[in-house]
Protein backbone atom coordinates (compact mmCIF):
# COMPACT_ATOMS: atom_id res chain seq x y z
CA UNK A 1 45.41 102.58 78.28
CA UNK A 2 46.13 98.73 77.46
CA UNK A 3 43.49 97.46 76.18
CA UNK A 4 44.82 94.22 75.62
CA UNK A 5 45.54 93.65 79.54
CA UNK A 6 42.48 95.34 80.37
CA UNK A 7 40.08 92.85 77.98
CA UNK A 8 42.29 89.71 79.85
CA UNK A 9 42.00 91.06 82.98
CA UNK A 10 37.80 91.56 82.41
CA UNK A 11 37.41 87.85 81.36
CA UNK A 12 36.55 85.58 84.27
CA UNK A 13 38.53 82.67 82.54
CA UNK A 14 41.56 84.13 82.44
CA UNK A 15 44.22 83.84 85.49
CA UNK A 16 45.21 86.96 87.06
CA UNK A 17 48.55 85.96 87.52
CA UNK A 18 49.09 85.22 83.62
CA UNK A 19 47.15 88.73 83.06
CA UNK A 20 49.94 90.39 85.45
CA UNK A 21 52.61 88.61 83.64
CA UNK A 22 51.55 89.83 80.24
CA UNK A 23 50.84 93.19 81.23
CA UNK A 24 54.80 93.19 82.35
CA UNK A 25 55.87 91.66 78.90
CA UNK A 26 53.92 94.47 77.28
CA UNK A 27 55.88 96.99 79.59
CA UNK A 28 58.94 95.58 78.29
CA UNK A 29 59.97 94.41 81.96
CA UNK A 30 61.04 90.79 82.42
CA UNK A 31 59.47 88.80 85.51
CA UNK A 32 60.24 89.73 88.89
CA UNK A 33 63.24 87.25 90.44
CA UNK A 34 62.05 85.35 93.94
CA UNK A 35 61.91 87.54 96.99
CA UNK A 36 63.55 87.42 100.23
CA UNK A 37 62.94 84.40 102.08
CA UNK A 38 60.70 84.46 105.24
CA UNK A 39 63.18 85.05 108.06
CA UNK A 40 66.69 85.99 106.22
CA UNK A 41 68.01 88.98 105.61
CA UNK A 42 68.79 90.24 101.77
CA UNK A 43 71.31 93.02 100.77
CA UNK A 44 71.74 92.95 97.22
CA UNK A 45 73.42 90.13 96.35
CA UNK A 46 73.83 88.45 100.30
CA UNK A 47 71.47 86.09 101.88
CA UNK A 48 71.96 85.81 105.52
CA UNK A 49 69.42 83.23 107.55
CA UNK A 50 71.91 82.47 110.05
CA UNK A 51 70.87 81.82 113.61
CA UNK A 52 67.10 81.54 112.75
CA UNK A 53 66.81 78.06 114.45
CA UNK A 54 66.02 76.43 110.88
CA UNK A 55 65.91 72.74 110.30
CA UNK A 56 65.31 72.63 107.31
CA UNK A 57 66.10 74.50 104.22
CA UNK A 58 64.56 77.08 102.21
CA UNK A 59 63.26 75.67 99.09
CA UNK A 60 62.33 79.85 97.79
CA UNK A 61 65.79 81.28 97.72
CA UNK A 62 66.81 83.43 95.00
CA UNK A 63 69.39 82.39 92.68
CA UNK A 64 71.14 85.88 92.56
CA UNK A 65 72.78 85.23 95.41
CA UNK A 66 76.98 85.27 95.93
CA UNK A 67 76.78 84.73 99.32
CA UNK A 68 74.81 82.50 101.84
CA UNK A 69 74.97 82.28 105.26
CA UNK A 70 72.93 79.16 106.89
CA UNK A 71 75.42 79.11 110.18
CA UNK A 72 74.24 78.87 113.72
CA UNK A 73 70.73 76.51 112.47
CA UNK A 74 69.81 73.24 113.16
CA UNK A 75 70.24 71.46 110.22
CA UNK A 76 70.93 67.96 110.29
CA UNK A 77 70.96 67.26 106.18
CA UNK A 78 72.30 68.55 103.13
CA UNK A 79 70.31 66.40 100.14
CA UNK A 80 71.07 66.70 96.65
CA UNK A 81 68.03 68.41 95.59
CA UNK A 82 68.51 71.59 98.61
CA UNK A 83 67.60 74.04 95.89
CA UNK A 84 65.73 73.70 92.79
CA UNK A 85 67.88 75.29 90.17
CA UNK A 86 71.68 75.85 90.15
CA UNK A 87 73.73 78.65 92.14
CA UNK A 88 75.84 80.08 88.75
CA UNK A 89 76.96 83.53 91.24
CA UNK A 90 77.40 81.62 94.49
CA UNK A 91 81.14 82.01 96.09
CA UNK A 92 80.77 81.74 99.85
CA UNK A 93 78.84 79.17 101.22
CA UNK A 94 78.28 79.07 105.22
CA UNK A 95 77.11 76.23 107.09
CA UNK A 96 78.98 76.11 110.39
CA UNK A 97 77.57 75.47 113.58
CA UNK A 98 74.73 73.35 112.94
CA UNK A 99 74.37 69.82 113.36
CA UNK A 100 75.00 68.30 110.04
CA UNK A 101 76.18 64.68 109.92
CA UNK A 102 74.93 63.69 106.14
CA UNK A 103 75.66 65.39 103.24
CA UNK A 104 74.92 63.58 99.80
CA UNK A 105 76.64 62.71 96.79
CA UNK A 106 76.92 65.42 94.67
CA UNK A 107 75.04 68.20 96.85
CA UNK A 108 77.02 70.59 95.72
CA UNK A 109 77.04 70.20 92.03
CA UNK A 110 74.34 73.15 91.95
CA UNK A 111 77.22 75.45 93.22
CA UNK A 112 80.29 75.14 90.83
CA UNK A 113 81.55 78.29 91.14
CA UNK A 114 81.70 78.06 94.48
CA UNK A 115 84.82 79.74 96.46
CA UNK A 116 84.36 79.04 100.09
CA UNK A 117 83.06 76.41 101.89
CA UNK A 118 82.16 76.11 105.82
CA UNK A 119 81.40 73.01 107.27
CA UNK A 120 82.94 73.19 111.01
CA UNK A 121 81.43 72.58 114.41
CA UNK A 122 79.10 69.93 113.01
CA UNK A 123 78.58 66.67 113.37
CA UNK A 124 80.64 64.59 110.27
CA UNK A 125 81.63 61.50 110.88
CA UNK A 126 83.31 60.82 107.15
CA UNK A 127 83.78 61.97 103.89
CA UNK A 128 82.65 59.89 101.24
CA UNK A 129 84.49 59.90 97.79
CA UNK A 130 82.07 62.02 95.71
CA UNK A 131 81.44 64.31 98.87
CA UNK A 132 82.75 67.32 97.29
CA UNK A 133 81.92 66.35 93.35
CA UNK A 134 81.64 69.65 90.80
CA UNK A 135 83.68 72.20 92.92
CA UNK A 136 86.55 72.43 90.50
CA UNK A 137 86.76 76.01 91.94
CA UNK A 138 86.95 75.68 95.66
CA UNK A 139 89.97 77.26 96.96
CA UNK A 140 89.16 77.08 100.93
CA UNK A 141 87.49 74.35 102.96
CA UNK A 142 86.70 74.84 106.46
CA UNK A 143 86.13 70.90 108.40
CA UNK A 144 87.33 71.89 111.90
CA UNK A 145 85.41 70.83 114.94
CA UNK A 146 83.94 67.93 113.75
CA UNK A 147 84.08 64.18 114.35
CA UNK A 148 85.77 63.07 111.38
CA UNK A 149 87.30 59.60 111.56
CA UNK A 150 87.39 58.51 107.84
CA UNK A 151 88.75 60.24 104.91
CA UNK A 152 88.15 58.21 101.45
CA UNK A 153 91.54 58.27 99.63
CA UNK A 154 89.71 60.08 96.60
CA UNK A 155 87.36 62.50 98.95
CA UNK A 156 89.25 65.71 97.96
CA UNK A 157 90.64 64.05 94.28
CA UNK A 158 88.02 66.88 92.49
CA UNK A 159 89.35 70.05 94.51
CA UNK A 160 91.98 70.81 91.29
CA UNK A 161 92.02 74.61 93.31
CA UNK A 162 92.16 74.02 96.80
CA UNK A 163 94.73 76.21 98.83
CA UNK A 164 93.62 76.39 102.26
CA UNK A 165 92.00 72.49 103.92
CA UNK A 166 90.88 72.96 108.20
CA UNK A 167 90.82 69.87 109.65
CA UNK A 168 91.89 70.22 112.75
CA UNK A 169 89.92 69.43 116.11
CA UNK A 170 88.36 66.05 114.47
CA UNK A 171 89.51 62.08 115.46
CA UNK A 172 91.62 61.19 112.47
CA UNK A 173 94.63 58.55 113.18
CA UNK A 174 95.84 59.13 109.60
CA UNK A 175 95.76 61.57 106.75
CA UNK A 176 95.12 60.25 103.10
CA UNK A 177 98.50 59.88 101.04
CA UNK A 178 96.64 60.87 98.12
CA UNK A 179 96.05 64.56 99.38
CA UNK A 180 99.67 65.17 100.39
CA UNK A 181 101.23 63.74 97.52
CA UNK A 182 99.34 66.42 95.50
CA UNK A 183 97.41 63.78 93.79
CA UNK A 184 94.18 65.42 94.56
CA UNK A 185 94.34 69.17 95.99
CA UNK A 186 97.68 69.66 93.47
CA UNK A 187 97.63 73.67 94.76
CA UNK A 188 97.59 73.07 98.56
CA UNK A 189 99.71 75.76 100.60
CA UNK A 190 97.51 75.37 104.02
CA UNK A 191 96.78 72.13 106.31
CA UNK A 192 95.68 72.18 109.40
CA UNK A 193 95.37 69.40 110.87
CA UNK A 194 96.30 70.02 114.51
CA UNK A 195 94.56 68.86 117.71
CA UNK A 196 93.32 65.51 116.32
CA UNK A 197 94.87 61.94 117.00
CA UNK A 198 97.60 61.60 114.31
CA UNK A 199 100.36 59.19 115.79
CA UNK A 200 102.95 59.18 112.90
CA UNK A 201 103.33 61.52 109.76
CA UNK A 202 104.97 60.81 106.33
CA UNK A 203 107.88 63.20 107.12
CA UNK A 204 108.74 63.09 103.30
CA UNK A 205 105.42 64.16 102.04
CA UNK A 206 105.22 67.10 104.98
CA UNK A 207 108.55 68.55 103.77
CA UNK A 208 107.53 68.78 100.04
CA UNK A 209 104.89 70.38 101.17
CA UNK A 210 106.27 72.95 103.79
CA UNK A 211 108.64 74.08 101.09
CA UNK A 212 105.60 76.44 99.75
CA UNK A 213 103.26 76.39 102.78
CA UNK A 214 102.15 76.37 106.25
CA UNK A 215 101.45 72.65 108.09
CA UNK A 216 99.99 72.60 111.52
CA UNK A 217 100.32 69.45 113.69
CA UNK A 218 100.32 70.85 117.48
CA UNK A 219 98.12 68.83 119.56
CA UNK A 220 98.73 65.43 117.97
CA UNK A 221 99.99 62.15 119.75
CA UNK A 222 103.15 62.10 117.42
CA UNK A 223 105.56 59.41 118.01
CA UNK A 224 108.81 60.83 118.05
CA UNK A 225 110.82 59.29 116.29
CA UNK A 226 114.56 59.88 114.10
CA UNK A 227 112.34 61.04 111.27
CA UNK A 228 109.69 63.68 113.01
CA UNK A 229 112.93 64.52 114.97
CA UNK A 230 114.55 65.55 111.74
CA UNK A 231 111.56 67.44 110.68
CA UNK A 232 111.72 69.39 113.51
CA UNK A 233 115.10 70.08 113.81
CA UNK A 234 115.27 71.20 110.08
CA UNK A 235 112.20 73.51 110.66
CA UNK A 236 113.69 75.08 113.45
CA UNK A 237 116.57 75.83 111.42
CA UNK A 238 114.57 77.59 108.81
CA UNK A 239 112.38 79.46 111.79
CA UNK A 240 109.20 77.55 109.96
CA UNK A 241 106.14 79.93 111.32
CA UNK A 242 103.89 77.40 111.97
CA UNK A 243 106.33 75.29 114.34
CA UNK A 244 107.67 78.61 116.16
CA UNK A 245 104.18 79.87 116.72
CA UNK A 246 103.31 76.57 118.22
CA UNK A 247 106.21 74.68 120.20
CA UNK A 248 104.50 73.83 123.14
CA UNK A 249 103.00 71.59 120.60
CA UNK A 250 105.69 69.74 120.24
CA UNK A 251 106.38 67.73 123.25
CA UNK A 252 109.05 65.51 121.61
CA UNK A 253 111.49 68.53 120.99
CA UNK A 254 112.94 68.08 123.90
CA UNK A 255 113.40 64.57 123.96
CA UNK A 256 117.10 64.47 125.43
CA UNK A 257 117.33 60.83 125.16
CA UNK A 258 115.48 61.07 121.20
CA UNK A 259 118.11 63.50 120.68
CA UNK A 260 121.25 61.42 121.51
CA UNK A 261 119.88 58.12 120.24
CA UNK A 262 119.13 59.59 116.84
CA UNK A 263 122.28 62.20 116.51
CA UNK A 264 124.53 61.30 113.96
CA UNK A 265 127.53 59.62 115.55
CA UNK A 266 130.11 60.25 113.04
CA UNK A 267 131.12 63.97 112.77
CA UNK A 268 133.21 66.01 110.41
CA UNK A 269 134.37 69.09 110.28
CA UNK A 270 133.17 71.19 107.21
CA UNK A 271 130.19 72.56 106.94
CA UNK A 272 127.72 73.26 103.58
CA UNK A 273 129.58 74.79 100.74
CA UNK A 274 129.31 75.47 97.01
CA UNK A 275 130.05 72.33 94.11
CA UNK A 276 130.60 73.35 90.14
CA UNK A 277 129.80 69.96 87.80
CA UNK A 278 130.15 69.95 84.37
CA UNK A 279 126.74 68.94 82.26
CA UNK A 280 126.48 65.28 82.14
CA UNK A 281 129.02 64.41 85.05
CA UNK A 282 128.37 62.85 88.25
CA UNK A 283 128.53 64.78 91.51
CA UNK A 284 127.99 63.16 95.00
CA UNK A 285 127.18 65.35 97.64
CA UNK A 286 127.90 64.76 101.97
CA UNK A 287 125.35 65.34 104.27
CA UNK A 288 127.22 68.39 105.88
CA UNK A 289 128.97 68.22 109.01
CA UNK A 290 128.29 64.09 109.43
CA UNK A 291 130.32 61.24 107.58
CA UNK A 292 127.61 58.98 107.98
CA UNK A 293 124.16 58.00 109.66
CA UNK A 294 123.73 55.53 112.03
CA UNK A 295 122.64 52.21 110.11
CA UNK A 296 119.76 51.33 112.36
CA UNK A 297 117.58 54.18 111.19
CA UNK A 298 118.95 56.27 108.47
CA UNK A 299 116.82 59.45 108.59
CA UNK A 300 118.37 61.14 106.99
CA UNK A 301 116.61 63.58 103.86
CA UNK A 302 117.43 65.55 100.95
CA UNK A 303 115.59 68.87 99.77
CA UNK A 304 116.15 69.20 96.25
CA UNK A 305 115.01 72.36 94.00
CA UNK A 306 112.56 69.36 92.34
CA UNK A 307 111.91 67.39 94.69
CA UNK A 308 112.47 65.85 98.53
CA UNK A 309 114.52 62.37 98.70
CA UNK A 310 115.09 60.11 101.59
CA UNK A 311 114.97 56.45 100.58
CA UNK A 312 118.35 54.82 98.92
CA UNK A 313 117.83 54.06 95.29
CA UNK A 314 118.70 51.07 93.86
CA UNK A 315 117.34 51.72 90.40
CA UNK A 316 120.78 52.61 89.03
CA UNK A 317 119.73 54.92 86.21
CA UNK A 318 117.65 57.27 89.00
CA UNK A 319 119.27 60.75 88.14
CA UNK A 320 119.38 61.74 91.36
CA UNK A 321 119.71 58.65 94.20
CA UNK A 322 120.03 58.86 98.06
CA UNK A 323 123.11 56.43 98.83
CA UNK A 324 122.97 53.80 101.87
CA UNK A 325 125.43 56.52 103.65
CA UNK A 326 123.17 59.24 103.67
CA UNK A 327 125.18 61.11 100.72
CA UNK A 328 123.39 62.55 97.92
CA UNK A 329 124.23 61.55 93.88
CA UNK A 330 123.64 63.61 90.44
CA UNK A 331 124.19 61.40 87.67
CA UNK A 332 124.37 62.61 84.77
CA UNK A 333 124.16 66.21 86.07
CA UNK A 334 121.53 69.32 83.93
CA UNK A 335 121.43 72.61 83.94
CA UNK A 336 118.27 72.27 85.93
CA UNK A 337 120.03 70.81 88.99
CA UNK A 338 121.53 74.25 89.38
CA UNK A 339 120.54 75.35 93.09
CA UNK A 340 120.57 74.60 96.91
CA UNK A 341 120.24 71.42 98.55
CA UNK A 342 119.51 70.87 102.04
CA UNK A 343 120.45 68.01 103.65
CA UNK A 344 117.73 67.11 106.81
CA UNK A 345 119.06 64.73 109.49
CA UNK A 346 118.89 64.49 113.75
CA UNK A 347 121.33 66.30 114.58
CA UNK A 348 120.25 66.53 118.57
CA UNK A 349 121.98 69.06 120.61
CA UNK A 350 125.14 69.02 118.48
CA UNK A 351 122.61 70.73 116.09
CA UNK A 352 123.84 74.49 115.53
CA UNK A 353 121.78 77.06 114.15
CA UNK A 354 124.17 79.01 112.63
CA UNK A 355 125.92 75.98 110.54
CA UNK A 356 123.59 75.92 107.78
CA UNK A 357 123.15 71.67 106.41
CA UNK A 358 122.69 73.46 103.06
CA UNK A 359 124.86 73.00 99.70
CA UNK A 360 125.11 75.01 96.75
CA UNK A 361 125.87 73.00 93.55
CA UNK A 362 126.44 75.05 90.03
CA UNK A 363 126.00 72.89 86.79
CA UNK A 364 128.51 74.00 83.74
CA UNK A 365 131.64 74.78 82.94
CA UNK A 366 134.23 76.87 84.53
CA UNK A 367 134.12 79.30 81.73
CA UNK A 368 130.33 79.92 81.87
CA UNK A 369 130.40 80.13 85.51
CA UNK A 370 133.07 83.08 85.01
CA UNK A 371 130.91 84.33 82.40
CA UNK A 372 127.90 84.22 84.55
CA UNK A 373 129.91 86.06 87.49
CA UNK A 374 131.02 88.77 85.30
CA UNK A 375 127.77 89.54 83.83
CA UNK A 376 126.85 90.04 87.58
CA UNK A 377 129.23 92.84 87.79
CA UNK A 378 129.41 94.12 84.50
CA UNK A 379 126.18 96.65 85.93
CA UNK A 380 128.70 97.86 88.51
CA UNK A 381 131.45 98.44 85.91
CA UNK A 382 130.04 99.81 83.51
CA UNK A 383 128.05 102.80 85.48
CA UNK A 384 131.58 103.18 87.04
CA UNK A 385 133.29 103.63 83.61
CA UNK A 386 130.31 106.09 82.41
CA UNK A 387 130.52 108.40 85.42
CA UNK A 388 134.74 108.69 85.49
CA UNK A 389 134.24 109.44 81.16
CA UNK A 390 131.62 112.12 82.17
CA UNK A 391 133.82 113.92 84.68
CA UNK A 392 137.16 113.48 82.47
CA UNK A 393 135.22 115.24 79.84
CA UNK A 394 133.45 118.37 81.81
CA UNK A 395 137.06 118.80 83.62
CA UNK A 396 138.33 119.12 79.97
CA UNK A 397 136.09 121.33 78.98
CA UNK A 398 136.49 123.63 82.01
CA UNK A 399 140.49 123.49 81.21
CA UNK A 400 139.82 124.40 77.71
CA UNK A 401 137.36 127.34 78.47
CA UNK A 402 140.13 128.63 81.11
CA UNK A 403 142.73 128.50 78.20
CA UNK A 404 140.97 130.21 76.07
CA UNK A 405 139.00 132.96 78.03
CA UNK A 406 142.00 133.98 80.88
CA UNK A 407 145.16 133.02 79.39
CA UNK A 408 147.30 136.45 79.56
CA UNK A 409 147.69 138.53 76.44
CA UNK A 410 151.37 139.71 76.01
CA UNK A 411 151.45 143.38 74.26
CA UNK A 412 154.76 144.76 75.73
CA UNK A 413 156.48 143.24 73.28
CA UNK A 414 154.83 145.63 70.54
CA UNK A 415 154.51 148.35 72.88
CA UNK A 416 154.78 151.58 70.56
CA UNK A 417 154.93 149.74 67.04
CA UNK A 418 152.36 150.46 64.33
CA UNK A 419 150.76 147.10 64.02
CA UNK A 420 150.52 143.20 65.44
CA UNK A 421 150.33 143.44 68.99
CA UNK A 422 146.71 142.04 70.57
CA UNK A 423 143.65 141.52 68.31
CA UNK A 424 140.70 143.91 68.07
CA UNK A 425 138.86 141.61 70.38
CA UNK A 426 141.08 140.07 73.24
CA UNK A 427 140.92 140.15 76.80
CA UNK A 428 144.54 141.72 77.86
CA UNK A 429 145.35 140.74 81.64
CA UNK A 430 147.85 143.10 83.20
CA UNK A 431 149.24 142.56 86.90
CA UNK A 432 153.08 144.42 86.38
CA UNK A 433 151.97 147.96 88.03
CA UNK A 434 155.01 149.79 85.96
CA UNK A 435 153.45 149.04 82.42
CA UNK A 436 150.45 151.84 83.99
CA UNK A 437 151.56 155.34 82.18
CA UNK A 438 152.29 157.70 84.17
CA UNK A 439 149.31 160.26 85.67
CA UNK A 440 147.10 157.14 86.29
CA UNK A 441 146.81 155.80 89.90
CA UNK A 442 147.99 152.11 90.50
CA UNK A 443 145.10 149.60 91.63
CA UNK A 444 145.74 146.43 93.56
CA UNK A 445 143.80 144.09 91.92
CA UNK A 446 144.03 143.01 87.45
CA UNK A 447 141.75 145.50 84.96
CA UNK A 448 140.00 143.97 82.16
CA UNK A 449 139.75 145.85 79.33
CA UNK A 450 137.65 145.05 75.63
CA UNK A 451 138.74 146.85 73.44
CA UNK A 452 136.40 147.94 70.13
CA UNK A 453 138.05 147.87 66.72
CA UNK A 454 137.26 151.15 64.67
CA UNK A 455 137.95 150.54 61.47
CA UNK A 456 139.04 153.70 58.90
CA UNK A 457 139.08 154.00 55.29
CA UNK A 458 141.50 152.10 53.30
CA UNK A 459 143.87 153.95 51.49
CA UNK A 460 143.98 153.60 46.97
CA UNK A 461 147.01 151.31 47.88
CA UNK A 462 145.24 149.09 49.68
CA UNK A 463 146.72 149.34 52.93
CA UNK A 464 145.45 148.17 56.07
CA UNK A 465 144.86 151.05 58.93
CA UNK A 466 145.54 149.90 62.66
CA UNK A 467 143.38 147.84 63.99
CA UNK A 468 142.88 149.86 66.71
CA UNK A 469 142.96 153.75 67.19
CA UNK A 470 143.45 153.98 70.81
CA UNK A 471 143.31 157.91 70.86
CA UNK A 472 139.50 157.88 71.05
CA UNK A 473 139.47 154.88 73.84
CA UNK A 474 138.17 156.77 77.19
CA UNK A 475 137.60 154.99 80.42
CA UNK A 476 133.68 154.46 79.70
CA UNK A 477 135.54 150.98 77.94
CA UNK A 478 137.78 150.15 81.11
CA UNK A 479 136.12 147.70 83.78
CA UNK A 480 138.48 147.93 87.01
CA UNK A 481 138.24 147.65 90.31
CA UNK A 482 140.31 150.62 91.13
CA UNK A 483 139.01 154.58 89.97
CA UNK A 484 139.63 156.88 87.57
CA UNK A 485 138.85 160.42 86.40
CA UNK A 486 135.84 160.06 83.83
CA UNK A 487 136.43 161.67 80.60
CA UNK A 488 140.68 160.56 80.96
CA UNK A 489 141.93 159.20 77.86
CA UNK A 490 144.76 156.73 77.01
CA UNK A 491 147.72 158.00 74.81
CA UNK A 492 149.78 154.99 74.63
CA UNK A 493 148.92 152.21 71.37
CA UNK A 494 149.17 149.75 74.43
CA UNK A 495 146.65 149.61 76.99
CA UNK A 496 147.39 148.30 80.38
CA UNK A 497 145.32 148.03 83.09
């Protein structure tokens, strides 16, 4: 049937595995992708080899793969060459619980489109600076249970998408300023670093960062100091998730002595309020409810809408500056310093929970700020407005249609003459029970009667005849709510009812 295969095939010098692969071509099928590797499980596009007691890696596995779990092994290693050709689908790599303390530069450049990485309960000692080279993608690392001492400043300076970063239950002293100043991981929301050996924290840095995520530091040998005590305080006050889900965590939070050593010792009333500054003026802004800190240790912080402050400035062209006094300056106030500002300080047990430390400040005018007020309310107004126009006009209408439709008709006064009187078509509404002639029986409630114009031949003259001819009326025209005789006739030019 193919001859062509067939006549290969038949040839001694010919391999049998080139014959199969050109008998496939012929078929129009492309060659077969790797199979399963000995051991794993495959489903579609998932390799699972986990707990297969593997020291080593498989050098066979496919490259279709999106998802490959190595966990619960005994691998020691992660070399550069692991795999022989580049992961392009791979998105969840898992490689927890093994015993991995090496991992070589650049190891994972044959996985950069890689989503998840898990690297916990092994046994890392550092991270070098080209560690994690060519995942540009990686959005969550998972480093817990390890023994992690060392962190190279520029370890994590690649992970441009990083959101979520585990690193708690290692033996690091001190996180790398580069990472929380957003100089390497720029779209961190997550850190966990609880549960290792940190003694101090760069309060400043943990506040930018808790303004759009979640910090965990339970279990750590913090020194408590006017700073952390701040930090605390002010999370408390903004019920921060991770430090209420956590407070037995935080030894030093109830630190009476902490608390009265770093209260601030000068207190005013007033509490946080809103400030209007006109564009380009200068507005300078208490801490509220304190004059000033105590000069020994002023810890005392500002949360901007741009950006967290807490050292005074002596560069005097900084736009905004934190003064010696703990007070806040705008020079040179923009529209984009429009918004709240939260002032963090120790506030110890004088600290209330319901007096909020934040201030509102407005940049512009007083004009624009009306302007801006009214167009808050003009939505209100102006449905308001509609809906009182709509029901003046249908009660109008309703007035009108009553006018028109049930005003009373008055005949008597051209009872018996030859013309005017009511038109052909109108409605005549009779109550007076003596206008009734005589022989009819009197009814308690109005008659309605519509009355049919029957017009007769004009006359060479060109008169008019009456309008109506009420001689051949009968009571088949009269609605009532009384009775009558059927067949009766009215006699009278007027017709009450």
């Amino acid at each position: 049937m193919f001859p062509i295969a067939s006549r290969l095939s038949s040839q001694s010098s010919v391999n049998p595995a080139a014959a199969a692969l050109l008998f496939s071509l012929c078929l129009g099928f492309p060659p077969r992708a790797l199979t399963c590797p000995p051991g794993c499980i495959c489903a579609s596009d998932i390799i699972s080899c986990s707990g297969r007691n593997l020291s080593a890696l498989p050098s066979d596995l496919p490259g279709y793969a999106a998802r490959l779990d190595l966990s619960h092994n005994s691998l020691t290693a992660l070399p550069a060459d692991w795999i022989a050709r580049p992961f392009e689908r791979l998105a969840a790599l898992l490689l927890g619980r093994n015993r991995v303390g090496r991992i070589e530069a650049r190891a994972f450049a044959v996985t950069p489109h890689l989503l998840h990485l898990d690297l916990s309960s092994n046994k890392l000692s550092a991270l070098n600076s080209s560690v994690f080279a060519g995942l540009t993608e990686l959005q969550e690392l998972l480093l817990f249970d390890n023994q992690i001492a060392q962190i190279n400043p520029n370890a994590f300076s690649g992970l441009r998408s990083l959101v979520k970063l585990y690193l708690s239950g290692n033996r690091l002293t001190s996180l790398p300023v580069s990472l929380l100043n957003g100089e390497g991981a720029l779209n961190l929301t997550f850190l966990d670093v609880s549960s290792n050996g940190l003694s101090s924290v760069h309060v400043r840095t943990l506040l930018s960062l808790s303004q759009h995520g979640g910090i965990y530091l339970q279990g750590n040998p913090l020194i408590c100091d006017c700073a952390f005590l701040a930090l605390l305080e002010y999370w408390t006050w903004k019920q921060y998730g991770p430090l209420l889900d956590f407070q037995d965590g935080y030894p030093c939070k109830d630190d009476v002595g902490l608390m009265l050593n770093c209260s601030l010792k000068e207190e005013v009333s007033g509490e946080g309020g809103s400030y209007q500054v006109d564009p380009g003026k200068r507005l300078r802004l208490a801490c509220p409810g304190f004059a000033s800190p105590p000069t020994k240790d002023p810890a005392v912080f500002w949360v901007t809408p741009t950006t967290v402050l807490n050292s005074p400035a002596h560069d005097p062209s900084a736009h905004l500056a934190v003064l010696p006094n703990g007070s806040l300056e705008i020079r040179g106030a923009l529209m984009e310093d429009s918004g709240a500002y939260v002032c963090v300080a120790a506030r110890g047990r004088r600290y209330d929970l319901d007096a909020s430390p934040e201030v509102n400040v407005v940049v512009g005018n007083t004009s624009s700020v009306a302007a801006s007020g009214s167009a808050h309310r003009s939505g209100g107004e102006h449905f308001n407005t509609a809906f009182t126009t709509l029901a003046s006009c249908v009660v109008s209408i309703v007035l009108v249609l009553l006018y028109l439709y049930l005003t009373p008709c008055r005949c008597r006064e051209n009872r018996g003459g030859a013309g005017g009187g009511c038109g052909g078509r109108a409605i005549v509404l009779c109550s007076d029970p003596r206008e009734v002639e005589s022989g009819q029986r009197r009814s308690n409630g109005k008659r309605v009667a519509f009355l049919e114009p029957q017009m007769e031949d004009f006359d060479t003259a060109g008169a008019k005849s009456p309008a109506i001819n009420t001689s051949h009326v009968g009571t088949e025209g009269i609605l009532k709510n009384g009775s009558r005789t059927v067949g009766q006739t009215l006699t009278d030019t007027t017709l009450v009812v």
